[in-house]
N, C-alpha and C. Protein backbone atom coordinates (compact mmCIF):
# COMPACT_ATOMS: atom_id res chain seq x y z
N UNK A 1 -11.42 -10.27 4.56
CA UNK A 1 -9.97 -10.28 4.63
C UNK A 1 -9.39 -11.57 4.05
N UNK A 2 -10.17 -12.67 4.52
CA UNK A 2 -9.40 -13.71 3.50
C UNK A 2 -9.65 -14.12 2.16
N UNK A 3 -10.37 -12.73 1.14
CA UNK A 3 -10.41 -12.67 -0.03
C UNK A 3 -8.79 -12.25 -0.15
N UNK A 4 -8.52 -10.82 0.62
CA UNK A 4 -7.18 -10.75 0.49
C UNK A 4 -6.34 -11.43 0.23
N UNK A 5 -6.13 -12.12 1.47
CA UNK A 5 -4.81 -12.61 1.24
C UNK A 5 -4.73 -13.92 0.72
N UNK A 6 -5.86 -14.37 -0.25
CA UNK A 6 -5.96 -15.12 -1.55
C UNK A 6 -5.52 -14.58 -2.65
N UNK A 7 -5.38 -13.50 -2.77
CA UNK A 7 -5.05 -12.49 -3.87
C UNK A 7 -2.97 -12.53 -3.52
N UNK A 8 -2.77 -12.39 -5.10
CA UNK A 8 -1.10 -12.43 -5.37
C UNK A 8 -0.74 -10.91 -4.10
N UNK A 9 0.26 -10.94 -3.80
CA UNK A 9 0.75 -10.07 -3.24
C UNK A 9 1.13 -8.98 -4.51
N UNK A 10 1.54 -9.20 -5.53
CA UNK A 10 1.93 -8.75 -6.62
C UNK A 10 1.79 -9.62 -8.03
N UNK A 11 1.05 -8.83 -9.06
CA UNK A 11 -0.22 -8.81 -10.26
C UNK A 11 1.54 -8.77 -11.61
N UNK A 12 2.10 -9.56 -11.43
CA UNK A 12 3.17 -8.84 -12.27
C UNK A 12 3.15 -9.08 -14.09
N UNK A 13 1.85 -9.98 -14.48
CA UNK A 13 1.37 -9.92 -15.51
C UNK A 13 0.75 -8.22 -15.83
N UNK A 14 0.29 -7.99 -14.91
CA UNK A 14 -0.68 -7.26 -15.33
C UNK A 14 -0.17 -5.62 -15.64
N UNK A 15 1.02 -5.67 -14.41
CA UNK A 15 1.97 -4.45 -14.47
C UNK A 15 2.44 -4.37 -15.84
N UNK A 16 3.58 -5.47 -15.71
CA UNK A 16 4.79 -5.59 -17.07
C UNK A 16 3.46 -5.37 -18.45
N UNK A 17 1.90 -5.34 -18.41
CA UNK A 17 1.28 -5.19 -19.82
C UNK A 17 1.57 -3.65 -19.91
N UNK A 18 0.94 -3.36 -18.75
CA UNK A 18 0.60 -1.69 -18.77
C UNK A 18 2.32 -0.97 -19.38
N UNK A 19 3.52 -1.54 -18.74
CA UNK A 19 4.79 -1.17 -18.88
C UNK A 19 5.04 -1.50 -20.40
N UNK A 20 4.37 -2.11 -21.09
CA UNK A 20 4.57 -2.58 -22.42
C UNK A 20 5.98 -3.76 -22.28
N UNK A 21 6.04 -4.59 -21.33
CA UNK A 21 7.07 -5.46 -21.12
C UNK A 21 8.20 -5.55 -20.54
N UNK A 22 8.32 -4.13 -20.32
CA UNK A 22 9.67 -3.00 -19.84
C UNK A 22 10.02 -3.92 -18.23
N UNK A 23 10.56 -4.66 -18.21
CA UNK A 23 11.22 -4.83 -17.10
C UNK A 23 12.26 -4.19 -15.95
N UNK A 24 13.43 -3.59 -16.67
CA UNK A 24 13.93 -2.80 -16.33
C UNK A 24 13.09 -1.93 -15.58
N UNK A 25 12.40 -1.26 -16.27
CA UNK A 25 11.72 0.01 -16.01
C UNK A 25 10.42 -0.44 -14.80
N UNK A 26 9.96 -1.65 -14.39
CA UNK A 26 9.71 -1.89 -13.26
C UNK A 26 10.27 -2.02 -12.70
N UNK A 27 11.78 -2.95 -12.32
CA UNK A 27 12.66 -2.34 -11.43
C UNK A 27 12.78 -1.18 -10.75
N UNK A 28 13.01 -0.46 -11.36
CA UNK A 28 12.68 1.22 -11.30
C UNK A 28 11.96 1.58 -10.58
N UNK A 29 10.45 1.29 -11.19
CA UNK A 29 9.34 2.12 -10.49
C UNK A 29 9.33 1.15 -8.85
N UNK A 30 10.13 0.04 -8.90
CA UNK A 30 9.90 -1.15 -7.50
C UNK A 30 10.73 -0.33 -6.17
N UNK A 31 11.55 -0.36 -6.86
CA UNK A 31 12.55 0.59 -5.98
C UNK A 31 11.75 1.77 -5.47
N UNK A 32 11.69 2.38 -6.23
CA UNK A 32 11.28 3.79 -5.81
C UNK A 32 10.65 3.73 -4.80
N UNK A 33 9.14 2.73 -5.12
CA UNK A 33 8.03 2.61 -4.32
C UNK A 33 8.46 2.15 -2.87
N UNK A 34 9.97 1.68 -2.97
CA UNK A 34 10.38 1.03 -1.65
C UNK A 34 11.34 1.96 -1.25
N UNK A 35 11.67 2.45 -1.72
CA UNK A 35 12.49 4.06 -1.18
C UNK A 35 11.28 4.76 -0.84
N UNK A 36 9.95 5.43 -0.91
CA UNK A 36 8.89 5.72 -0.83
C UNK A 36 7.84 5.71 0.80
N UNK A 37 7.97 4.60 0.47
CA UNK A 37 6.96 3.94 1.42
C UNK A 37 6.88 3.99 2.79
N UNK A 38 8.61 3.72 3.28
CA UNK A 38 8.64 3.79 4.56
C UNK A 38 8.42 5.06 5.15
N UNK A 39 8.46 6.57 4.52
CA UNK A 39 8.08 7.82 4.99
C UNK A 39 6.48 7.97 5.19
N UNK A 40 6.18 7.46 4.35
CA UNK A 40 4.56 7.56 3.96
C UNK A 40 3.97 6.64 5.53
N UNK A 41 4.74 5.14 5.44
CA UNK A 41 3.84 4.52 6.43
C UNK A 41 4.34 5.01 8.15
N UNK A 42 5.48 5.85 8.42
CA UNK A 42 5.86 7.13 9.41
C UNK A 42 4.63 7.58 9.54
N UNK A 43 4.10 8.67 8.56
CA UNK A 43 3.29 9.60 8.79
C UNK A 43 2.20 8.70 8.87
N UNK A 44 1.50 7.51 8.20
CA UNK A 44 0.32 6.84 8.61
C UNK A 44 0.02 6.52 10.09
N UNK A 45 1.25 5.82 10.65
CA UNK A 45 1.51 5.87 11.98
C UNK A 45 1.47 6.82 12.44
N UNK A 46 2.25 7.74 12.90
CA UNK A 46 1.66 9.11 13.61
C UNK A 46 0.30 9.61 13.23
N UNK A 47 -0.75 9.90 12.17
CA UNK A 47 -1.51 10.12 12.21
C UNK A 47 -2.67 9.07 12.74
N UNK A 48 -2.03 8.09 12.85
CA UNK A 48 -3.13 7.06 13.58
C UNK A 48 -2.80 7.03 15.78
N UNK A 49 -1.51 7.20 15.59
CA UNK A 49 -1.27 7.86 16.81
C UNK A 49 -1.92 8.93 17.30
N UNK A 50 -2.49 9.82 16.59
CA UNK A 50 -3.14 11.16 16.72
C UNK A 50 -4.38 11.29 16.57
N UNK A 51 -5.01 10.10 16.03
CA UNK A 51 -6.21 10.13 15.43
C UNK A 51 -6.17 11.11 14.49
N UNK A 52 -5.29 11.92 13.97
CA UNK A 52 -5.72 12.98 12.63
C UNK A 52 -6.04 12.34 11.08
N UNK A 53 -7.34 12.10 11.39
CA UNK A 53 -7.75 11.39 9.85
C UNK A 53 -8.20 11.72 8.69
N UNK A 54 -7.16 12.98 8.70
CA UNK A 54 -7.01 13.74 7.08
C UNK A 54 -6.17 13.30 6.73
N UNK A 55 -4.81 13.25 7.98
CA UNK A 55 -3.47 12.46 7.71
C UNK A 55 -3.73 11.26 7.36
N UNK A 56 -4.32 10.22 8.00
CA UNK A 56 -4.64 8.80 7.66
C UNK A 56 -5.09 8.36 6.44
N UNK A 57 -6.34 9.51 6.03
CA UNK A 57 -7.11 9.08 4.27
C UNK A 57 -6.03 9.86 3.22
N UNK A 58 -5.01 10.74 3.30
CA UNK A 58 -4.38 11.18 2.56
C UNK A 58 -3.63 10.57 2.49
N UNK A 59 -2.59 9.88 3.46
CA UNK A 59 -1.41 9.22 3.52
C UNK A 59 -1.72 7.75 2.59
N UNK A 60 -2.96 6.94 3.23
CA UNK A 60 -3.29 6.21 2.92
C UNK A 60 -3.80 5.94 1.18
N UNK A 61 -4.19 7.23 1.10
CA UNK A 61 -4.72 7.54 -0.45
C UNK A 61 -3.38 7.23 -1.32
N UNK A 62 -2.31 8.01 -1.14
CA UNK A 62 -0.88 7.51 -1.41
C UNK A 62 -0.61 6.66 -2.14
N UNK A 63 -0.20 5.81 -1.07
CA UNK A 63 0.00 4.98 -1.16
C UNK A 63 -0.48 3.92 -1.67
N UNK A 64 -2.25 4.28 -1.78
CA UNK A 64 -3.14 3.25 -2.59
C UNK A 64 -3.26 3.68 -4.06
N UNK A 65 -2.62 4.51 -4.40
CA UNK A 65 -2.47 5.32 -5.81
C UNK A 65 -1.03 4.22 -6.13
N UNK A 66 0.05 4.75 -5.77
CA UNK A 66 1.11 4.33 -5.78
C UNK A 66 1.17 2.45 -6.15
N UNK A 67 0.74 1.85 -4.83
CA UNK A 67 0.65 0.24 -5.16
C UNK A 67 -0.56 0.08 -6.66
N UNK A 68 -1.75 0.50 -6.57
CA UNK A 68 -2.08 0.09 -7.32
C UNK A 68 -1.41 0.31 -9.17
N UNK A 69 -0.80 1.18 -9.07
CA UNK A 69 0.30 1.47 -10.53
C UNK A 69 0.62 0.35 -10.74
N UNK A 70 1.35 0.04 -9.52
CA UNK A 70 2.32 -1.36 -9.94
C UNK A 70 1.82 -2.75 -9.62
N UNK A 71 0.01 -3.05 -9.52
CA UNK A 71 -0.41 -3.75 -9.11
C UNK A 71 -0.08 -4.88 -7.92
N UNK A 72 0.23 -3.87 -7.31
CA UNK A 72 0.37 -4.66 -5.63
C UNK A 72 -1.10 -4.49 -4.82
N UNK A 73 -1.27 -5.86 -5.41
CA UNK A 73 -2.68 -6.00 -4.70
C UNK A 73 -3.07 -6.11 -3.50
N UNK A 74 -2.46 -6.61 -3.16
CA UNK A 74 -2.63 -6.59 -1.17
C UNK A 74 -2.45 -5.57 -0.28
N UNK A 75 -1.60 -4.51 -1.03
CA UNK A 75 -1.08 -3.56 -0.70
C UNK A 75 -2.88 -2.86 -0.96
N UNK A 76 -2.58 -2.51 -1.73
CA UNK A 76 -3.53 -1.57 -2.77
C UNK A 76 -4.78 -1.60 -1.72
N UNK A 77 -5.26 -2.73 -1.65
CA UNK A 77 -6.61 -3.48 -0.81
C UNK A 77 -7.03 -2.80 0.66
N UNK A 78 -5.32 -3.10 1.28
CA UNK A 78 -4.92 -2.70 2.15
C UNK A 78 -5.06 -1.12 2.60
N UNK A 79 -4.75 -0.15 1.90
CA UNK A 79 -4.36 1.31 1.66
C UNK A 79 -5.32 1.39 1.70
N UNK A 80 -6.78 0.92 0.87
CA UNK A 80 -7.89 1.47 0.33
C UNK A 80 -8.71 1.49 1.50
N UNK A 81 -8.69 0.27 2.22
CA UNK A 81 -9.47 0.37 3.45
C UNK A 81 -9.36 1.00 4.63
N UNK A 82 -8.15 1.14 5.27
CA UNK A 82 -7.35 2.27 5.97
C UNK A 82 -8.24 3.91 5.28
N UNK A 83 -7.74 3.80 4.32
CA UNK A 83 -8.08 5.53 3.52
C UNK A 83 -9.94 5.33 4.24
N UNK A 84 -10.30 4.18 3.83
CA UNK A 84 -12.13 4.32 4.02
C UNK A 84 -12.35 4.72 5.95
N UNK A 85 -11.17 3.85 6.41
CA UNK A 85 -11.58 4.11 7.63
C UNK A 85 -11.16 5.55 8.14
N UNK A 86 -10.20 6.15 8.09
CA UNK A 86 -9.58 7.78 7.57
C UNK A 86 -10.87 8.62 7.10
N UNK A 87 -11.63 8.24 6.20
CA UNK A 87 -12.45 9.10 6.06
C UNK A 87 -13.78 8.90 6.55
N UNK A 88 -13.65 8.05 7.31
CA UNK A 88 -15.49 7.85 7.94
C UNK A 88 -14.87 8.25 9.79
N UNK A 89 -13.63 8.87 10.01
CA UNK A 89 -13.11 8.97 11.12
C UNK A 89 -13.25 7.55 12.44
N UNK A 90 -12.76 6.61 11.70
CA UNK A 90 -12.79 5.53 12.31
C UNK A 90 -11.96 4.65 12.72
N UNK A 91 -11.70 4.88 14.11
CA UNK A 91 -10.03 4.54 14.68
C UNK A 91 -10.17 3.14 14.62
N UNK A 92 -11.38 2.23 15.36
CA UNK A 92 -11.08 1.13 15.34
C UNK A 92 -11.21 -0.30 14.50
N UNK A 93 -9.75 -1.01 14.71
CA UNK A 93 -9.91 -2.17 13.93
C UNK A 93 -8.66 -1.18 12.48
N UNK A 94 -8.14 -0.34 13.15
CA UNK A 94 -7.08 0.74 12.33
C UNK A 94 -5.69 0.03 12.17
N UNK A 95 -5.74 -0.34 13.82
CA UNK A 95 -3.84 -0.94 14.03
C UNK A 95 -4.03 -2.33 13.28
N UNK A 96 -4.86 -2.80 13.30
CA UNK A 96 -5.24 -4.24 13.02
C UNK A 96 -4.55 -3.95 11.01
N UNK A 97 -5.13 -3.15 10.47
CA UNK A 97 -5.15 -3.09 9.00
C UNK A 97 -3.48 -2.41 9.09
N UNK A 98 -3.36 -0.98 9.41
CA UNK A 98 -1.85 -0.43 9.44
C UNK A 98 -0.95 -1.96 9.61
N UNK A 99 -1.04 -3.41 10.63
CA UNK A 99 -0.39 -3.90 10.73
C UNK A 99 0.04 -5.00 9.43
N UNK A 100 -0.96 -5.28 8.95
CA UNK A 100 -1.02 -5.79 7.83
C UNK A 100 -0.52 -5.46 6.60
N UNK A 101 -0.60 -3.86 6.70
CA UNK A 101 0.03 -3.60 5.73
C UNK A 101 1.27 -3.37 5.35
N UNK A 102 2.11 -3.16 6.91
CA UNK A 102 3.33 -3.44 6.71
C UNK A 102 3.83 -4.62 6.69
N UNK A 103 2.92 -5.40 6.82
CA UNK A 103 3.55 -6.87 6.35
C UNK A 103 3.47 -7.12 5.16
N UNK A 104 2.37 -6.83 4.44
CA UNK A 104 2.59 -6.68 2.89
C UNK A 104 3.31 -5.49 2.49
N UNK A 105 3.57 -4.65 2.78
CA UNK A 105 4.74 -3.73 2.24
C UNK A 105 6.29 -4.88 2.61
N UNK A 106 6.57 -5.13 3.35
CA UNK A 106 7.96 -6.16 3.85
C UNK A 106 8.07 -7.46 2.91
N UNK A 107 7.16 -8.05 2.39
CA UNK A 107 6.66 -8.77 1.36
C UNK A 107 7.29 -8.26 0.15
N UNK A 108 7.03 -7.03 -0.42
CA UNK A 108 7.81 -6.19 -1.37
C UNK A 108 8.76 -6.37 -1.82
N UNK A 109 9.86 -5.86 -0.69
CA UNK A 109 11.17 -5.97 -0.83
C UNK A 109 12.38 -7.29 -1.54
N UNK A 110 11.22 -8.28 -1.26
CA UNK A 110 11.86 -8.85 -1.20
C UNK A 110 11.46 -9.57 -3.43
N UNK A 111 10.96 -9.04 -4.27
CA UNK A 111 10.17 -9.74 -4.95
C UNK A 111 11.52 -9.34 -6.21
N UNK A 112 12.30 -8.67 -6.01
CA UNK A 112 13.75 -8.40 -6.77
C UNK A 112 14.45 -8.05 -6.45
């Protein structure tokens, strides 16, 4: 974990290459992902409330699709391990990561 959060919260060299420079047009995709997110991390929560960990590795899958587009690395990191624990049906040490990741999702908001 504290490889993590050595890592940028957000890769924005690496995005704006893939975007061909397009700034604007990350704007765009930033927003969205933050119009997005908070439904997604709803249903992560309830499915971790439920233990249903089809909900958890799908939701989680998401969202680790999603951040990694726009190279949100912490995010991304985050999602990926949740999704691993989702699919090995493994509740604990769950709230611990879900919590984290809404702290790096809240991190987000704030980067434009």
């Amino acid at each position: 974990m504290e490889q993590e959060k050595a890592k940028p919260v957000f890769d924005q060299e690496s995005v704006l290459e893939r975007l061909g420079g397009d700034m604007e047009f990350l704007k765009e995709l930033i927003e969205l992902f933050n119009s997005d997110y908070p439904q997604k991390m709803a249903q992560l929560s309830k499915g971790i409330k439920e233990e249903d960990f089809k909900t958890i590795k799908e939701t989680a899958h998401s969202i680790k699709s999603a951040s990694g587009n726009l190279s949100l690395t912490r995010v991304y990191d985050l999602s990926f391990k949740i999704e691993g624990m989702g699919s090995k049906g493994k509740i604990h040490g769950i709230e611990k990561a879900y919590n984290e990741l809404e702290e790096e999702l809240g991190k987000i908001k704030d980067l434009f």
